[in-house]
Protein backbone atom coordinates (compact mmCIF):
# COMPACT_ATOMS: atom_id res chain seq x y z
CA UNK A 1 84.97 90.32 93.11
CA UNK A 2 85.16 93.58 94.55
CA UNK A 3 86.11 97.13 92.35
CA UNK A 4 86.85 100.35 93.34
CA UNK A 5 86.71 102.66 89.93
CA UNK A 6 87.90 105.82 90.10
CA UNK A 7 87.70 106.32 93.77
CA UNK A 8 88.82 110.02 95.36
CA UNK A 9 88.36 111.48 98.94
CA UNK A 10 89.80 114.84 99.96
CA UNK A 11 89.50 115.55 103.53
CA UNK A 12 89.14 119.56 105.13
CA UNK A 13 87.97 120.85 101.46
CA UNK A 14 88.15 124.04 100.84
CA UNK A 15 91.04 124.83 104.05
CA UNK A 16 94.52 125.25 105.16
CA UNK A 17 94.45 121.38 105.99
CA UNK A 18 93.38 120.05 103.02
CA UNK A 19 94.34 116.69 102.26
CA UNK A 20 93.69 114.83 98.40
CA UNK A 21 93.78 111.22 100.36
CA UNK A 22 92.33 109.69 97.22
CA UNK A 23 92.98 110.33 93.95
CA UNK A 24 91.00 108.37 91.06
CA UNK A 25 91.66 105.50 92.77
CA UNK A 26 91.31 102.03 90.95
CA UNK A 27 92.21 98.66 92.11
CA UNK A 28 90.20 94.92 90.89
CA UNK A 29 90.09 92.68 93.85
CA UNK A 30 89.51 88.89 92.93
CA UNK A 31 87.72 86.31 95.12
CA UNK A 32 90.45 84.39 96.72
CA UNK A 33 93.22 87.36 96.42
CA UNK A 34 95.43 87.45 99.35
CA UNK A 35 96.41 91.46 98.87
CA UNK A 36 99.45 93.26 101.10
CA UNK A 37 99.41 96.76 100.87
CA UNK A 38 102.47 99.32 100.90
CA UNK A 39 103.41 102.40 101.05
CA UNK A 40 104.93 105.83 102.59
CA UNK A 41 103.18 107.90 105.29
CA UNK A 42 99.85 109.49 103.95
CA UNK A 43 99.85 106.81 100.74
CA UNK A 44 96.45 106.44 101.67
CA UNK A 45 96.63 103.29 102.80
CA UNK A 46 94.25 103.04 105.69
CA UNK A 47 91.86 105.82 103.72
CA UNK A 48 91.48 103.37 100.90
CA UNK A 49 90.30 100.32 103.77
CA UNK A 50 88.04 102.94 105.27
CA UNK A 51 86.54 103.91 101.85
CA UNK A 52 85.74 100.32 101.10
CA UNK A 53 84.28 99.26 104.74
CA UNK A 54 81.84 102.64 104.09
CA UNK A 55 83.45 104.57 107.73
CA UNK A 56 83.24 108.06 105.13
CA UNK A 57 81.26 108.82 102.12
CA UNK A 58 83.94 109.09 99.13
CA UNK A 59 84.03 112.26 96.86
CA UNK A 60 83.15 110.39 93.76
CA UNK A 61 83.95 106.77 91.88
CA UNK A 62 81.92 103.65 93.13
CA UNK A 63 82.63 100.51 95.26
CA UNK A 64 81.08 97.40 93.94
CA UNK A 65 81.36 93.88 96.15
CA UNK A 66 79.85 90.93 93.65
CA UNK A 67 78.09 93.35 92.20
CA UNK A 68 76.56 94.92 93.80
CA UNK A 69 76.91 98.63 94.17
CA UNK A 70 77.72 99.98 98.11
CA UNK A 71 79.34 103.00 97.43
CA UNK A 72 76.57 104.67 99.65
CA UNK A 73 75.97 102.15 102.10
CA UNK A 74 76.71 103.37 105.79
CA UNK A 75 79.91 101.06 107.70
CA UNK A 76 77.07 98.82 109.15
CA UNK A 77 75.47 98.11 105.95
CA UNK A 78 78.60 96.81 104.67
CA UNK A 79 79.50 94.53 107.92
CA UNK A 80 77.38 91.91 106.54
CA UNK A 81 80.17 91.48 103.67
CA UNK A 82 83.31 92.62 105.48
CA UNK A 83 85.46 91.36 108.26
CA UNK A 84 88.27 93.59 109.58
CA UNK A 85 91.02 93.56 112.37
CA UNK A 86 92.34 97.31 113.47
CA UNK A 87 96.11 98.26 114.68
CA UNK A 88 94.67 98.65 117.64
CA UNK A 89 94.07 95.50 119.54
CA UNK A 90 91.55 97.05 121.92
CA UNK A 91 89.75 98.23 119.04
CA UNK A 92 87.90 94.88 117.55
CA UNK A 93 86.50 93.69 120.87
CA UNK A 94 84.05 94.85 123.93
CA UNK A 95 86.82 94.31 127.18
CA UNK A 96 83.94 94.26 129.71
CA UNK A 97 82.24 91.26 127.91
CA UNK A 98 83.09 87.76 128.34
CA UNK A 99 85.45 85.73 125.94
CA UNK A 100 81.97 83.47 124.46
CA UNK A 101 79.91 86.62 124.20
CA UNK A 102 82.16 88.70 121.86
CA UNK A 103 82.03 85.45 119.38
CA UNK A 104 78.43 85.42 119.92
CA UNK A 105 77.82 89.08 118.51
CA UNK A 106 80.66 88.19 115.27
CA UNK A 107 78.46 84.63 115.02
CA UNK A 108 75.41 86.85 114.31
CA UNK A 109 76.78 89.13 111.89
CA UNK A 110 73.97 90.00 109.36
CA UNK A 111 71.07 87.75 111.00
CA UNK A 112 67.73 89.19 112.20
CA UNK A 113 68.29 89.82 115.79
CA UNK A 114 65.92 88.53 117.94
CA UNK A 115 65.04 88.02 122.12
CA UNK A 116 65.89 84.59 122.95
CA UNK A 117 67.88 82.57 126.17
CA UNK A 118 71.55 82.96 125.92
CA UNK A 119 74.49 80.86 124.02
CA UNK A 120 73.30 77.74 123.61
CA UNK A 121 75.54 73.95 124.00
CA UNK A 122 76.30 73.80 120.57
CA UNK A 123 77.17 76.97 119.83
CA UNK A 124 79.56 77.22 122.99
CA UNK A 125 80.83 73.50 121.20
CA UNK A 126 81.60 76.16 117.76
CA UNK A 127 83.47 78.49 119.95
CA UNK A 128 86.01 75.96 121.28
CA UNK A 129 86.54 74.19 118.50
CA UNK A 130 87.08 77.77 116.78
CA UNK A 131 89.47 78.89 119.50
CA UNK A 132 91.71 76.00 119.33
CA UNK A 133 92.83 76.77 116.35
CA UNK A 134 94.57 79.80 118.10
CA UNK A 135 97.07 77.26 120.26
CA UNK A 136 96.61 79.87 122.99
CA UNK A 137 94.42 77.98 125.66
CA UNK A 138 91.63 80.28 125.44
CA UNK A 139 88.72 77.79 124.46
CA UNK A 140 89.20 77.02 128.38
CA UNK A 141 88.67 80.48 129.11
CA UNK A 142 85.11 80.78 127.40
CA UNK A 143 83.83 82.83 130.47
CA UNK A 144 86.81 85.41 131.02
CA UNK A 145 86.01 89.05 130.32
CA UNK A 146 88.42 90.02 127.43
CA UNK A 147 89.60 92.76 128.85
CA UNK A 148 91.93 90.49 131.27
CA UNK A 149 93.96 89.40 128.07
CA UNK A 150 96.90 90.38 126.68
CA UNK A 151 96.84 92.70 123.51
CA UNK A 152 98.13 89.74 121.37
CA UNK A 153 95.27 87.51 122.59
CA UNK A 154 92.61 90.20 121.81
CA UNK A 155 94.45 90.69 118.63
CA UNK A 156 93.86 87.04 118.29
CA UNK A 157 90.16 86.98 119.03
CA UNK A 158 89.57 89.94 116.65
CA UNK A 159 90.80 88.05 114.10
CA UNK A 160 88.62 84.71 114.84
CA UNK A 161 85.80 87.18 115.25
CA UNK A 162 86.57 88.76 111.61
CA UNK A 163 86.81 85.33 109.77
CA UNK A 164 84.22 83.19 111.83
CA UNK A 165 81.27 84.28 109.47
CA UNK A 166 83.23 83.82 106.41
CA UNK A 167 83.24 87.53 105.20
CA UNK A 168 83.46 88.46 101.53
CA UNK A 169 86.30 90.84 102.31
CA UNK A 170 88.21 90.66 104.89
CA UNK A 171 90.51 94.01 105.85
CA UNK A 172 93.79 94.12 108.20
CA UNK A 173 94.76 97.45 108.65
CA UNK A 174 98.35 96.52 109.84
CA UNK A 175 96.97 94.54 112.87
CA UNK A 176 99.80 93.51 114.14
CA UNK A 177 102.28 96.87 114.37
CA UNK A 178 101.19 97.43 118.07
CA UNK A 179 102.16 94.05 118.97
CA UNK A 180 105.96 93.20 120.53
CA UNK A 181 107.89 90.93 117.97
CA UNK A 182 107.04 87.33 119.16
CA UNK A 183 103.06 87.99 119.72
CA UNK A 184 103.25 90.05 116.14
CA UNK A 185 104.47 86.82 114.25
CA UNK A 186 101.97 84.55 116.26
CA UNK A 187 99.17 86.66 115.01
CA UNK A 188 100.61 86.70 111.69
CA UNK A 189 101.28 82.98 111.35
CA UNK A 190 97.39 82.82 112.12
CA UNK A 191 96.35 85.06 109.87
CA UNK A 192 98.19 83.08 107.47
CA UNK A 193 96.50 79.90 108.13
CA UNK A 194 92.82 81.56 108.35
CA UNK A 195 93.55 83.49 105.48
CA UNK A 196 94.84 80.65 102.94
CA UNK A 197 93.62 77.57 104.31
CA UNK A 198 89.63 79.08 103.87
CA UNK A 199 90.30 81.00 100.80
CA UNK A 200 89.46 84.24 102.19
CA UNK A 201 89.83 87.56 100.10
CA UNK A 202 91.57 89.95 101.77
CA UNK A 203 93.69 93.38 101.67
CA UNK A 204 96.19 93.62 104.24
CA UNK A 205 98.10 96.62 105.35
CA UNK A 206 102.09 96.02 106.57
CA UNK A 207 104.56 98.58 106.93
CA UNK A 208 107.14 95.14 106.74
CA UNK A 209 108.34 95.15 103.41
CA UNK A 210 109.65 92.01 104.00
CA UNK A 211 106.00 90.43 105.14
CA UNK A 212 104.38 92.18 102.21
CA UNK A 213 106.94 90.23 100.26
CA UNK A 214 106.21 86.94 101.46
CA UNK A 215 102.86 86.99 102.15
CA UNK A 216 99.81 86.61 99.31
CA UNK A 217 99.73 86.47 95.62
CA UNK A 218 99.79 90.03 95.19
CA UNK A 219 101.22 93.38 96.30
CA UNK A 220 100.21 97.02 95.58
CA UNK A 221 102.25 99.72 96.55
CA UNK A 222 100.75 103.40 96.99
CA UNK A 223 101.91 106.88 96.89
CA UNK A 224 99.54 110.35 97.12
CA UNK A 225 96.31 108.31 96.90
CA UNK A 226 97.08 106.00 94.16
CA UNK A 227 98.48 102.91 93.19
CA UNK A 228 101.72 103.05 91.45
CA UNK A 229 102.90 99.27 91.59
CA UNK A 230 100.61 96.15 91.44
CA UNK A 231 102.64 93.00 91.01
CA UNK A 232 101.60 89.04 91.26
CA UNK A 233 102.22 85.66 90.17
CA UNK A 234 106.29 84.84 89.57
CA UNK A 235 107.28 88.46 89.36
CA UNK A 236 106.17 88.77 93.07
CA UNK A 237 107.85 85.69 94.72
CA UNK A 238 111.32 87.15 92.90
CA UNK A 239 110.71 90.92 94.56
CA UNK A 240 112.97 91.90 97.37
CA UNK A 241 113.51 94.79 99.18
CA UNK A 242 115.39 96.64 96.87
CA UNK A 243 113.27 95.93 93.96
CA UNK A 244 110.51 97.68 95.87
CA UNK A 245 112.38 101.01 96.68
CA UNK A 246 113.49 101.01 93.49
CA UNK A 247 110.20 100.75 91.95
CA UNK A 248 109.11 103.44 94.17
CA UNK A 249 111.43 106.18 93.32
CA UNK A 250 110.56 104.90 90.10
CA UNK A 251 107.13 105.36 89.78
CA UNK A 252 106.49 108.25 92.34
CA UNK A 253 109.71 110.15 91.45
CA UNK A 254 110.92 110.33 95.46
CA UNK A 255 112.46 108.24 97.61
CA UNK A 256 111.33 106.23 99.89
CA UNK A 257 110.04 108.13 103.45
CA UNK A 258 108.39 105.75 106.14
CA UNK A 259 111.68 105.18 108.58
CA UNK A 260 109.33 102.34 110.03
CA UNK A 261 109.23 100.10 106.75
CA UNK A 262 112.74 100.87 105.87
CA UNK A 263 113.88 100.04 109.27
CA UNK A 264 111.71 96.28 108.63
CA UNK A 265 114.27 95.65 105.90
């Protein structure tokens, strides 16, 4: 279980460009939730995921995962529990390293490092088998440098590399809205599959109202900070699209603003 009570972060205090990004934010994540996340321009979507994975220090509240207390934990205290896969697709993997050798480094994630030969038979054996799952040929490409793939393949191996230590959380900050239409709803159909078929927790950012829909067994939808619409179980799988702008003007008193996620209608 992870809980984020009464979370707020204000960026540029005390200036002309201050920003309330956070504000008393609470949300009860389950083990085994499947989460999509909603919301205009400057919700505070992507502020909440970095407030959890610990890239800031929030103003006040406290972030709890199983228990245990993290709130001031620096990001690489927190890796040990959390997996996550950026917009960016160049973002979750080293291009000048080899295919093997970024799985290596996400294989290790919270063990003692140590001097020692390099990957070893069975290991490489993991990788494959790992990579298959993908359907994209690369578990014949073990020794190619990533940077010679495609953004939807690094995409893909960001997302291996997230999941292949099972984290406790595991954070998609709308990983696939750089991708072109086809490579977006590969990624997505794997996510899918990783996500539900090993029971992962996760919180997933979309801008699709349509994927945010369809996708997990709950959806929150934020405005200035703070969530104003948490839904699950049969009242989710009967949402559509107009019963979420609705509920926005509803509950924020505006209408809806992000072109981008009315345009995914």
């Amino acid at each position: 279980m992870i809980e984020i009570k009464n979370v707020s972060k204000t960026f540029n205090k005390g200036t002309v460009n201050e920003k309330r990004a956070l504000d008393n934010l609470n949300l009860t994540i389950n083990d085994g939730d499947f989460i999509t996340v909603i919301g205009g321009n400057g919700a505070g979507k992507s502020t909440m995921l970095n407030a959890i994975a610990g890239v800031f220090p929030v103003d006040c509240g406290k972030i709890e995962i199983d228990g245990v207390n993290v709130t001031r934990d620096p990001e690489f205290k927190r890796a040990k529990y959390i997996g996550r896969v950026f917009q960016d697709p160049m973002k979750g993997t080293a291009a000048g390293m080899q295919i093997e050798e970024n799985l290596s480094l996400a294989y290790r994630r919270g063990k003692r490092r140590g001097l020692g030969w390099q990957i070893k038979a069975e290991e490489r054996e993991i990788y494959k088998k790992e990579l298959s799952r993908l359907g994209l040929g690369l578990e014949e490409r073990l020794t190619d440098r990533v940077g010679l793939l495609s953004g939807g393949q690094r995409q893909a191996v960001t997302l291996l590399m997230a999941t292949l230590k099972r984290p406790q959380l595991l954070l998609l900050d709308e990983h696939t809205a750089a991708l072109d239409p086809a490579t977006a709803a590969t990624v997505l159909r794997l996510t899918r599959e990783i996500v539900e078929g090993e029971k992962l927790t996760a919180l997933m950012v979309t801008h699709n109202m349509k994927d945010a829909i369809a996708i997990g067994n709950r959806l929150i939808m934020m405005d200035r900070g703070s969530i104003i619409y948490n839904v699950s179980g049969d009242e989710k799988e009967r949402l559509t699209v107009e019963d979420l702008l609705h509920k926005f003007e509803e509950a924020s008193g505006t209408e809806f603003s992000n072109d981008r996620m009315i345009l995914s209608r």
